[in-house]
Protein backbone atom coordinates (compact mmCIF):
# COMPACT_ATOMS: atom_id res chain seq x y z
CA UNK A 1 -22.45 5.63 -8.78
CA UNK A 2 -23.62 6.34 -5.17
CA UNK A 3 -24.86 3.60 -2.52
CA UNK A 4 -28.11 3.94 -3.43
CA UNK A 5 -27.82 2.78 -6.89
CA UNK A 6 -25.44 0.60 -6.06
CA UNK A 7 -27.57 -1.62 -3.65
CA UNK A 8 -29.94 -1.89 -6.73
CA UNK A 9 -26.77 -3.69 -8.62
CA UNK A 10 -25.35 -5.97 -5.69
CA UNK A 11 -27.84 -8.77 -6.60
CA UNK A 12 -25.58 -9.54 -9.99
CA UNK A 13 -22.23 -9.66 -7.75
CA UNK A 14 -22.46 -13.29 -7.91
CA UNK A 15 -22.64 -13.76 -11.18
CA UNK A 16 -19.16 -11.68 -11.53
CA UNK A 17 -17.29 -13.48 -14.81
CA UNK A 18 -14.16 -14.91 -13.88
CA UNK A 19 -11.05 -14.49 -16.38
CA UNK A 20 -8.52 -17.44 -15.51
CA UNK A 21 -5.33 -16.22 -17.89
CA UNK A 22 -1.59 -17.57 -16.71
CA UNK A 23 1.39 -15.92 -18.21
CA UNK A 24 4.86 -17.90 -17.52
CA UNK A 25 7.27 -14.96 -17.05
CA UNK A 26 10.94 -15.62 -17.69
CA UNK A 27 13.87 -16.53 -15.36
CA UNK A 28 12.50 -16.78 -11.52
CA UNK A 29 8.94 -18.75 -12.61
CA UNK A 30 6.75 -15.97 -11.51
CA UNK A 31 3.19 -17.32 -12.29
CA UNK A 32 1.12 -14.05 -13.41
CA UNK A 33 -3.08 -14.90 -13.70
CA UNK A 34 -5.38 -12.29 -14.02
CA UNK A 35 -8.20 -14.29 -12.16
CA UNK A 36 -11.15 -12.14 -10.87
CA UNK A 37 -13.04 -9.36 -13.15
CA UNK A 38 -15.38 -7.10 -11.57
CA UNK A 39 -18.45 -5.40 -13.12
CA UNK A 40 -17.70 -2.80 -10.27
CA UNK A 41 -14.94 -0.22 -11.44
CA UNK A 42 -11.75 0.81 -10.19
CA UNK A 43 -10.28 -2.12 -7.56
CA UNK A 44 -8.24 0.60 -5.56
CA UNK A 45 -6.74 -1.21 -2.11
CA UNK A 46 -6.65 -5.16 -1.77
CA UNK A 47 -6.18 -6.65 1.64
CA UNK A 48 -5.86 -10.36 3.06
CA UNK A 49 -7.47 -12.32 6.15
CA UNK A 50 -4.73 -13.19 8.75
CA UNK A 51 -5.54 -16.87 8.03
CA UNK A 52 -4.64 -16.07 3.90
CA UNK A 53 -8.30 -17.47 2.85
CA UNK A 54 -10.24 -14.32 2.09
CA UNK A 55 -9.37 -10.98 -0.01
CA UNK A 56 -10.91 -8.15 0.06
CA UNK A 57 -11.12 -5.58 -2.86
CA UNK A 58 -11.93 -2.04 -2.12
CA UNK A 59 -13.86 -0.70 -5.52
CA UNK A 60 -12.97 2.98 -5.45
CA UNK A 61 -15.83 3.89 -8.19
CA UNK A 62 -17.92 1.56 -7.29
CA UNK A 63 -18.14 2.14 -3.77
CA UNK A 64 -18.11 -1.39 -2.65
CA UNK A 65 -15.95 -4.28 -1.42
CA UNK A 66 -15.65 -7.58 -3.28
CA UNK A 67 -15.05 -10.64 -1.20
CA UNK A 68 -12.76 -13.04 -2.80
CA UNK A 69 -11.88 -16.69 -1.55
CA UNK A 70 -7.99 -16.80 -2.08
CA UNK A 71 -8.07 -20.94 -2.55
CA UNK A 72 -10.22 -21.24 -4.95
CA UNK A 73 -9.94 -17.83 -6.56
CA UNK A 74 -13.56 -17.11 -6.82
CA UNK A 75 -15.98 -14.04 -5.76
CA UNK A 76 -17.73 -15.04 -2.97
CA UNK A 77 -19.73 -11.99 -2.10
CA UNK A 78 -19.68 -8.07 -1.80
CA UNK A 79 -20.91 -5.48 0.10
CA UNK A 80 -22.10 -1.64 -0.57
CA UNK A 81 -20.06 0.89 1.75
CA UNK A 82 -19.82 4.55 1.35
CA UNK A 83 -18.12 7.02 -1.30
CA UNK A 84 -14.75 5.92 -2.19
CA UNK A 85 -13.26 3.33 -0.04
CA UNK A 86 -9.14 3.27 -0.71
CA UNK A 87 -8.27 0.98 2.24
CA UNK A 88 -9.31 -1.71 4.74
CA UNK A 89 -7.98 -4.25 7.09
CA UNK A 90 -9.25 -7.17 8.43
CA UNK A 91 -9.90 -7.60 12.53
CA UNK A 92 -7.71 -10.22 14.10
CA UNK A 93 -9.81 -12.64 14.16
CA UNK A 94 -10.66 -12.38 10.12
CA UNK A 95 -14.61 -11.53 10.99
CA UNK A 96 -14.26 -8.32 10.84
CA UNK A 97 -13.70 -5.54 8.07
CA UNK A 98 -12.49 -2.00 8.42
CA UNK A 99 -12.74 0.14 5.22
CA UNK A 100 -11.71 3.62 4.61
CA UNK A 101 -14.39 5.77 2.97
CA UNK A 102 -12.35 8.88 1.67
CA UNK A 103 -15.38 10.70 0.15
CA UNK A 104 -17.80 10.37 2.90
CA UNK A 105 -15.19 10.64 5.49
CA UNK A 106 -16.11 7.86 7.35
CA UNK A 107 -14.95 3.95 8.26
CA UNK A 108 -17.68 1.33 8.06
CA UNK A 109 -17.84 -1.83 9.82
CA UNK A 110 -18.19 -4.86 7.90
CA UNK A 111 -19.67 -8.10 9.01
CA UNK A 112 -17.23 -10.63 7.08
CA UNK A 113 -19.66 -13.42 7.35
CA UNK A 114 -22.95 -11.88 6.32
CA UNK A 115 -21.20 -9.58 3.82
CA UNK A 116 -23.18 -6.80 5.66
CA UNK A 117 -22.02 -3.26 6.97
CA UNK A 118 -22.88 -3.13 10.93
CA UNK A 119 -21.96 0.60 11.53
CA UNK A 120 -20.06 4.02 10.16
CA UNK A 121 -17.75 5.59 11.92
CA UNK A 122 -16.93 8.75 11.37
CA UNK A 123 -13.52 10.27 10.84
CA UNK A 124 -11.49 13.20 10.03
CA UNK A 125 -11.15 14.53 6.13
CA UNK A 126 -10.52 11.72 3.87
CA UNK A 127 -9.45 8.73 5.51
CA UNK A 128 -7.08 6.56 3.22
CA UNK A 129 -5.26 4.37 5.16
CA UNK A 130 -6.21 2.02 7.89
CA UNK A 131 -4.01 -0.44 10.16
CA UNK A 132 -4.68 -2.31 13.13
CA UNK A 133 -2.58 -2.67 16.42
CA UNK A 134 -0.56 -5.59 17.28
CA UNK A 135 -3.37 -6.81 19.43
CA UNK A 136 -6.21 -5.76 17.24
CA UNK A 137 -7.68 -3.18 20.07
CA UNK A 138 -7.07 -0.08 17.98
CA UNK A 139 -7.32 0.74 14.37
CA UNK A 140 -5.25 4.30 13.22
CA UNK A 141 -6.61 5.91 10.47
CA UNK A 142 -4.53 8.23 8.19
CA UNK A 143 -7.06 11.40 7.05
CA UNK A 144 -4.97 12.91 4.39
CA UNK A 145 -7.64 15.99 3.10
CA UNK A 146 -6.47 18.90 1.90
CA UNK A 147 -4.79 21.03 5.32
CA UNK A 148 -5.34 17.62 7.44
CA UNK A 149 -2.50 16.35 9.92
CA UNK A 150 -4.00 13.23 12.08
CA UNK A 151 -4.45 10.15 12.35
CA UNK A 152 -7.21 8.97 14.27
CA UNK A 153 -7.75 5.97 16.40
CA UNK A 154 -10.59 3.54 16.83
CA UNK A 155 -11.22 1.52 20.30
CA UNK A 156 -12.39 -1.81 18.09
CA UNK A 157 -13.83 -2.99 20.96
CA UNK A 158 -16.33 -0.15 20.69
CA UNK A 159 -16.49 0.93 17.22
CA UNK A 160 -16.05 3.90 18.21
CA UNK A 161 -13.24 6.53 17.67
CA UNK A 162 -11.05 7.07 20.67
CA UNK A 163 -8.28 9.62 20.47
CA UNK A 164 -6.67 11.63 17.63
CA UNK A 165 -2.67 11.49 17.13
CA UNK A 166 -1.85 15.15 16.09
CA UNK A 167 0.89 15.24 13.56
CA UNK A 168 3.94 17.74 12.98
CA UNK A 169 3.38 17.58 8.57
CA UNK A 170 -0.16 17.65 6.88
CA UNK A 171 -1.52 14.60 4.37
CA UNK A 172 -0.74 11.72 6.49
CA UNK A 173 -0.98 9.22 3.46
CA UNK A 174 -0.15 5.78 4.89
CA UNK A 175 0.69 4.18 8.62
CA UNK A 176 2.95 1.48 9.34
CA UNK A 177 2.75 -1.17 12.79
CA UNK A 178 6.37 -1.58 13.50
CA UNK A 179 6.78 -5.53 14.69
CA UNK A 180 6.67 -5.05 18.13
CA UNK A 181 3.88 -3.10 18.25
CA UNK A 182 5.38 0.23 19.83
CA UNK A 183 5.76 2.13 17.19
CA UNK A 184 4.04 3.40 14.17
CA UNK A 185 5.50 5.01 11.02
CA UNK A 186 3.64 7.32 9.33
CA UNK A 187 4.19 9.13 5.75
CA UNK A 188 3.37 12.64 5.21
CA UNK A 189 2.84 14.24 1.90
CA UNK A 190 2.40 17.62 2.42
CA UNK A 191 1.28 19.65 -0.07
CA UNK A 192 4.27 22.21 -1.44
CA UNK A 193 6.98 20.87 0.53
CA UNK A 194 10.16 19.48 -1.44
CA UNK A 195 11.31 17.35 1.73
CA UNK A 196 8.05 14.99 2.76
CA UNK A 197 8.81 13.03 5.45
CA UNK A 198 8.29 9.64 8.14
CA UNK A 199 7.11 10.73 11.06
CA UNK A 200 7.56 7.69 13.84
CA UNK A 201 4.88 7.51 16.75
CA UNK A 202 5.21 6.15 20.09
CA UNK A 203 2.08 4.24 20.55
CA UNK A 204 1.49 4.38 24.16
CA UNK A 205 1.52 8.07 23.98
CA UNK A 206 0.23 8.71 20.84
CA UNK A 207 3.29 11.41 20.12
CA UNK A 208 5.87 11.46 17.62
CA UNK A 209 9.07 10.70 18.74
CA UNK A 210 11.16 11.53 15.59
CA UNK A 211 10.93 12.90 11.60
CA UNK A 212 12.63 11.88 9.00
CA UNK A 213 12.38 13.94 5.96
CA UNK A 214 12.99 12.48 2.65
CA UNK A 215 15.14 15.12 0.49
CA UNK A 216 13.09 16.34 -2.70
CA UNK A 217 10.43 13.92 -2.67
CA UNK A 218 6.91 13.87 -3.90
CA UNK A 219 3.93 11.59 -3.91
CA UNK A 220 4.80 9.10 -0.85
CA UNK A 221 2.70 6.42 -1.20
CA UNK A 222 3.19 3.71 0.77
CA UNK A 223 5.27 2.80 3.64
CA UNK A 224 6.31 -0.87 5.24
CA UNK A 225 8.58 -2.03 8.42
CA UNK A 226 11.06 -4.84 7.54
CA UNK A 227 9.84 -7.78 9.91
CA UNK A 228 12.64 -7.35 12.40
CA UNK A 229 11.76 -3.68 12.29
CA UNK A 230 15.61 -2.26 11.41
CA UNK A 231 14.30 -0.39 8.42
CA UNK A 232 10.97 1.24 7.02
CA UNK A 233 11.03 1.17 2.79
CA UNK A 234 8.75 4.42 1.62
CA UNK A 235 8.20 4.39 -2.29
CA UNK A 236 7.97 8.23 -3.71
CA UNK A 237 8.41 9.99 -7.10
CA UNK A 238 11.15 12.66 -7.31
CA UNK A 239 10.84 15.62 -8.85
CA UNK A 240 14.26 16.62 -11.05
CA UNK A 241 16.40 17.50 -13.80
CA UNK A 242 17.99 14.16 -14.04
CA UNK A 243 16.22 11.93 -15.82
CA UNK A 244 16.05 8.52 -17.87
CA UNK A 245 15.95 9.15 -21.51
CA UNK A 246 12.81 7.41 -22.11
CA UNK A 247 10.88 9.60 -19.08
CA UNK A 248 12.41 12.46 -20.78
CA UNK A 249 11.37 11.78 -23.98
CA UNK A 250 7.50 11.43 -22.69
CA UNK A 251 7.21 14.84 -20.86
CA UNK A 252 7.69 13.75 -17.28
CA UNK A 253 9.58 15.66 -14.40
CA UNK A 254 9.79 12.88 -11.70
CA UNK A 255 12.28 10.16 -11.11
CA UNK A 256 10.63 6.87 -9.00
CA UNK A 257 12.21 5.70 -6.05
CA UNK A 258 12.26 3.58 -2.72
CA UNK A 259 13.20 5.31 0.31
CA UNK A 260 15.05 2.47 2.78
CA UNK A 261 15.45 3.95 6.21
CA UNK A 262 17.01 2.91 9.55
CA UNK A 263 14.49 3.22 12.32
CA UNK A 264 17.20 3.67 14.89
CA UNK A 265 17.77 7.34 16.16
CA UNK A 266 20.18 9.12 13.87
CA UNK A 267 20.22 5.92 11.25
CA UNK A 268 20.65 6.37 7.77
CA UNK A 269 18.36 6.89 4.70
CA UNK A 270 19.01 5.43 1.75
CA UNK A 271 16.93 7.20 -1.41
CA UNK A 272 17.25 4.11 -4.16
CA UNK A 273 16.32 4.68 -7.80
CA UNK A 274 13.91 2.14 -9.50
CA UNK A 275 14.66 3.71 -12.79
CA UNK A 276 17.09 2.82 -15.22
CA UNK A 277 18.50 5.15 -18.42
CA UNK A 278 16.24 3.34 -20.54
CA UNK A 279 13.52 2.06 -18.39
CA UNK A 280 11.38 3.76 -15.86
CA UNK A 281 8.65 2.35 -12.94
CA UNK A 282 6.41 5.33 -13.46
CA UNK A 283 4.15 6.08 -10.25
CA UNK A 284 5.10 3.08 -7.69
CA UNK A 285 2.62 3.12 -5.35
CA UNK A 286 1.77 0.37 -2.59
CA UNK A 287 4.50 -1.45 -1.27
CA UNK A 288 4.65 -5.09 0.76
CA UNK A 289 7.46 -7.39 2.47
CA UNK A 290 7.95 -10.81 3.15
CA UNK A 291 7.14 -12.18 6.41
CA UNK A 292 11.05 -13.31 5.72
CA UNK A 293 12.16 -10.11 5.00
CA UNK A 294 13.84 -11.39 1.66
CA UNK A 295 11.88 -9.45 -0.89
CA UNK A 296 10.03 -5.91 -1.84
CA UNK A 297 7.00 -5.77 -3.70
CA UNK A 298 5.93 -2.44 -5.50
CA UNK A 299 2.86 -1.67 -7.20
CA UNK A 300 4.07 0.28 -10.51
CA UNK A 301 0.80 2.16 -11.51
CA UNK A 302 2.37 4.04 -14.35
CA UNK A 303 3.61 0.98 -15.86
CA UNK A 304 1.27 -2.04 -15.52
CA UNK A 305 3.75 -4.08 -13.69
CA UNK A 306 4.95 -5.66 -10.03
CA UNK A 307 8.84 -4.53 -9.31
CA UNK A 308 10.40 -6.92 -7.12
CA UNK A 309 13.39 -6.10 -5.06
CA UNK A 310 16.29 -7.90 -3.47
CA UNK A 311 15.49 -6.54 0.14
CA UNK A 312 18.79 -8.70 1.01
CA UNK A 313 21.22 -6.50 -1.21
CA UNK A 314 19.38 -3.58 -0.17
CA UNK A 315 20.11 -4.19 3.45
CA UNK A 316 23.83 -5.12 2.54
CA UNK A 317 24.19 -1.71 0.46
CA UNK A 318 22.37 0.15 3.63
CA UNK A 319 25.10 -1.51 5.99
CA UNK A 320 28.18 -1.41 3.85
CA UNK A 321 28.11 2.20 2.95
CA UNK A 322 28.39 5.55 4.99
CA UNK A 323 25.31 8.13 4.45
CA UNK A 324 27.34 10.45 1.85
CA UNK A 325 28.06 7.09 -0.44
CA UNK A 326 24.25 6.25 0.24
CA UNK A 327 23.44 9.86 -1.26
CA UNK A 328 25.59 9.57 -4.26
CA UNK A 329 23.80 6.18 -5.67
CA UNK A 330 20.46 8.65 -5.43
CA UNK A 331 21.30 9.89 -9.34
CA UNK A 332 23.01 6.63 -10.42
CA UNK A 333 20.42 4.91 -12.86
CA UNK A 334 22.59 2.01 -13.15
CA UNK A 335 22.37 1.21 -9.44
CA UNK A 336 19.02 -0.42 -9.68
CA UNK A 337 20.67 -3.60 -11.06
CA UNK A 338 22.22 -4.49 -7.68
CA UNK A 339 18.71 -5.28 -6.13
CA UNK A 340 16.05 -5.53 -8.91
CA UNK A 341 15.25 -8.94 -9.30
CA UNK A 342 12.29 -8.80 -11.53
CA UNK A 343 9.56 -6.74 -13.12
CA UNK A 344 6.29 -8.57 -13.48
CA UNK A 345 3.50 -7.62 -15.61
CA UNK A 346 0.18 -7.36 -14.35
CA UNK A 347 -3.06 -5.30 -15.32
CA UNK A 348 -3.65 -1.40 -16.49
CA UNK A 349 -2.89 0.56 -13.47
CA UNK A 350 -2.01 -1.36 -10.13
CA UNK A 351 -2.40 0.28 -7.02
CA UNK A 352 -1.80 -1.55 -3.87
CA UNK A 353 -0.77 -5.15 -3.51
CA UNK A 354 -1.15 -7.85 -0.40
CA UNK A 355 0.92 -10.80 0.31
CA UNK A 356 -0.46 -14.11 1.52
CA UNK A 357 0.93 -15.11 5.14
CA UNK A 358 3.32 -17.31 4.00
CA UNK A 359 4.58 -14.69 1.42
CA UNK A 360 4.16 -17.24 -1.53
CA UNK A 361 1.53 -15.52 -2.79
CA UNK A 362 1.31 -11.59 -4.37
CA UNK A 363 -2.23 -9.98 -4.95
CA UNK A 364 -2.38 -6.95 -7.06
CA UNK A 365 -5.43 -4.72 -7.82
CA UNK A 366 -5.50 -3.60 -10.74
CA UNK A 367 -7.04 0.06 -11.49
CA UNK A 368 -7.93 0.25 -15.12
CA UNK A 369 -8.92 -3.27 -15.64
CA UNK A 370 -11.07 -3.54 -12.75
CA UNK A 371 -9.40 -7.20 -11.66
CA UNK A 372 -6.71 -8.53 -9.23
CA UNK A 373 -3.42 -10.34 -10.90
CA UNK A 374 -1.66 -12.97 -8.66
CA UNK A 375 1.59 -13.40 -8.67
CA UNK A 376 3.73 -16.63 -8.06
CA UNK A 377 6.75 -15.58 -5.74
CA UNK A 378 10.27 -16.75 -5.20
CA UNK A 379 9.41 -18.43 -1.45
C-alpha cells in the first residue's frame, strides 16, 4: 500500500483495537502483554521519547508511524511517511521525529505534536538506521543499498543533509553514539564477505579511526555501546558446520551469536553463542542495554521471543580470559548458560526493541502480528 492510499485509511487509526493480554513468565517475574494491535502491517523499528512517554512504531508495509502513549498504553495518533520506514529517533527535545524511508530513500520530518510530516529529506540508497548526536545537532544515517558504503549526516537545525562519512566496507546496517559523544560505531554487512565488521568513527572528523572484523559472520544487525562505553555488543548469525541438533534437524546453516567487543585500540572480541545443543535464537536482530549496563536485550525474530543476557558475566568472562580462551567458547553451545538469564516470549517475528529511560520497561515490535509486547524487566 503506497501513501496515497494510505492517507485514505489514516482516518480509522484511532479506532485501532487494543489487545490487553499479560502472561506471568516463570522465575525473574517478567510481565509479557501484548498491548497495541495495528490494522497497519508489519511494526518493523520501535523507538522511545527521551522523557519515556511516547513510542513510536515504524509500519514497514504500511508505510506509516503509529504514535503510542507509553503510560497508558494506548494509540494516540499516526502519521503517513514514505515507502518503508525501518527506523526513527526522536529529537532531543521529544517534538521531533526522524524516520528512515528505505524504499523511497529518503528521511521525513515528523511534527510529534500535530502527527504531521513537515519535510523529506533525501538520502543515499536505502536508509535503515538513524541516530542522533549527543547534542541532538546531527542525525547519521546508515544507507545500506546494494554497493552503498556511507552514512550520511543531517544538520537538524536545518533539515537538511550536511556531509557524508565515507566508509572502508559496503551495507552500513546500524550506527551506534558511543557515551561521550566522540565516537560512533558502525556495522557493516557487506555482501560476500565471511569477516563483516565495526567500523568506529571519530565524529569531529567524520573518519574512521579503526575496523574490527568479526570472523565468519553474517547478517549484523544491530549494534549498542555499554553506557560507560568499554564495549560495543553486535548480534550476527554465523554461517557453519557446527551446529545445534535442533537447527540441524530444520535445514539451517547459521549459528546466532552476540559479538562483545572492547572499544579500546587492540581490545579483545569476544564472539558468544546464544544457541544451545538443543535450543537455538534463530535470527537475533535488534539489540538494547540498560542505562545500568546490567542487562542485554535481543530481539529473536526467528523464534518469537526476547533473550536476555547477564551483561555482568559477560563483562567478567571478557576480563577474565585472554583472546585465544575468548575464541575457544565461540563453538561451545554450553557456554550460553553462564550469561543467559531468560528467554521471554513475545509475538510472531520481533524485530527491534526500545527500553524505557529508566530501563524498567522493554518494548518489542512485533513483525508478523503487527503489535508491540512489553516486557517487565529485572530493574
Amino acid at each position: 500500500m503506497k501513501k496515497k492510499s494510505l492517507c485514505s485509511g489514516l482516518l480509522s487509526a484511532a479506532v485501532l483495537s487494543l489487545a490487553l493480554i499479560f502472561i506471568q513468565t516463570a522465575d525473574a517475574g517478567y510481565i509479557q502483554g501484548t498491548r497495541v494491535q495495528s490494522e497497519h502491517p508489519s511494526p518493523f523499528s520501535i523507538s522511545i521519547s527521551p522523557d519515556g512517554n511516547t513510542l513510536a512504531v515504524a509500519n514497514q508495509s504500511g508505510h506509516s508511524v503509529t504514535f503510542i502513549d507509553a503510560k497508558s498504553q494506548k494509540v494516540t495518533g499516526e502519521v503517513a511517511v514514505h515507502d518503508q520506514p525501518e527506523s526513527s529517533v526522536f529529537s532531543r527535545d521529544g517534538k521531533t521525529l526522524y524516520v528512515c524511508n528505505a524504499e523511497s530513500d529518503s528521511v521525513s520530518v515528523v511534527d510529534v505534536a500535530s502527527k504531521k510530516e513537515t519535510k523529506e529529506i533525501k538520502v543515499g540508497d536505502w536508509p535503515c538506521n538513524i541516530k542522533l548526536s549527543k547534542d541532538g545537532s546531527k542525525a547519521y544515517v546508515c544507507c545500506s543499498g546494494n554497493m552503498w558504503n556511507t552514512v550520511d549526516v543531517i544538520d537538524t537545525s536545518r533539515n537538511e543533509r550536511a556531509s557524508v562519512i565515507e566508509l572502508p566496507d559496503y551495507g552500513p546496517r546500524d550506527i551506534a553514539i558511543s557515551p561521550d559523544g566522540g565516537t560512533a560505531a558502525c556495522i557493516c554487512d557487506t555482501a560476500g564477505s565471511i569477516n563483516r565488521a565495526v567500523c568506529f568513527i571519530d565524529l569531529a572528523s567524520n573518519k574512521v579511526v579503526d575496523r574490527r572484523p568479526i570472523r565468519h559472520s553474517a547478517n549484523l544487525r544491530s549494534v549498542v555501546y555499554s553506557p560507560d562505553g568499554q564495549y560495543v555488543a553486535v548480534t550476527y548469525m554465523k554461517p557453519k558446520n557446527w551446529l545445534p541438533v535442533c537447527e540441524a534437524e530444520n535445514g539451517e546453516v547459521f549459528t546466532n551469536n552476540v559479538a562483545v567487543i572492547e572499544t579500546k585500540p587492540h581490545g579483545k572480541l569476544a564472539q558468544l553463542p546464544l544457541d544451545e545443543l538443543n535450543n537455538y535464537d534463530g535470527t537475533p536482530y535488534g539489540l538494547a542495554i540498560d542505562p545500568q549496563g546490567k542487562y542485554l536485550y535481543i530481539a529473536v525474530r526467528g523464534m518469537h521471543r526476547v533473550t536476555i543476557l547477564d551483561f555482568d558475566k559477560i563483562r567478567d568472562i571478557m576480563i577474565s580470559n585472554t583472546q585465544e580462551q575468548l575464541d575457544s567458547y565461540t563453538d561451545d553451545l554450553d557456554f550460553v548458560n553462564h550469561y543467559l538469564v531468560q528467554r521471554v516470549p513475545v509475538g510472531l517475528g520481533p524485530s527491534w526493541l526500545a527500553l524505557s529511560p529508566d530501563g524498567k520497561y522493554c518494548y518489542v515490535c512485533n513483525y508478523f502480528s503487527n503489535n508491540v509486547s512489553v516486557i517487565k524487566t529485572p530493574l
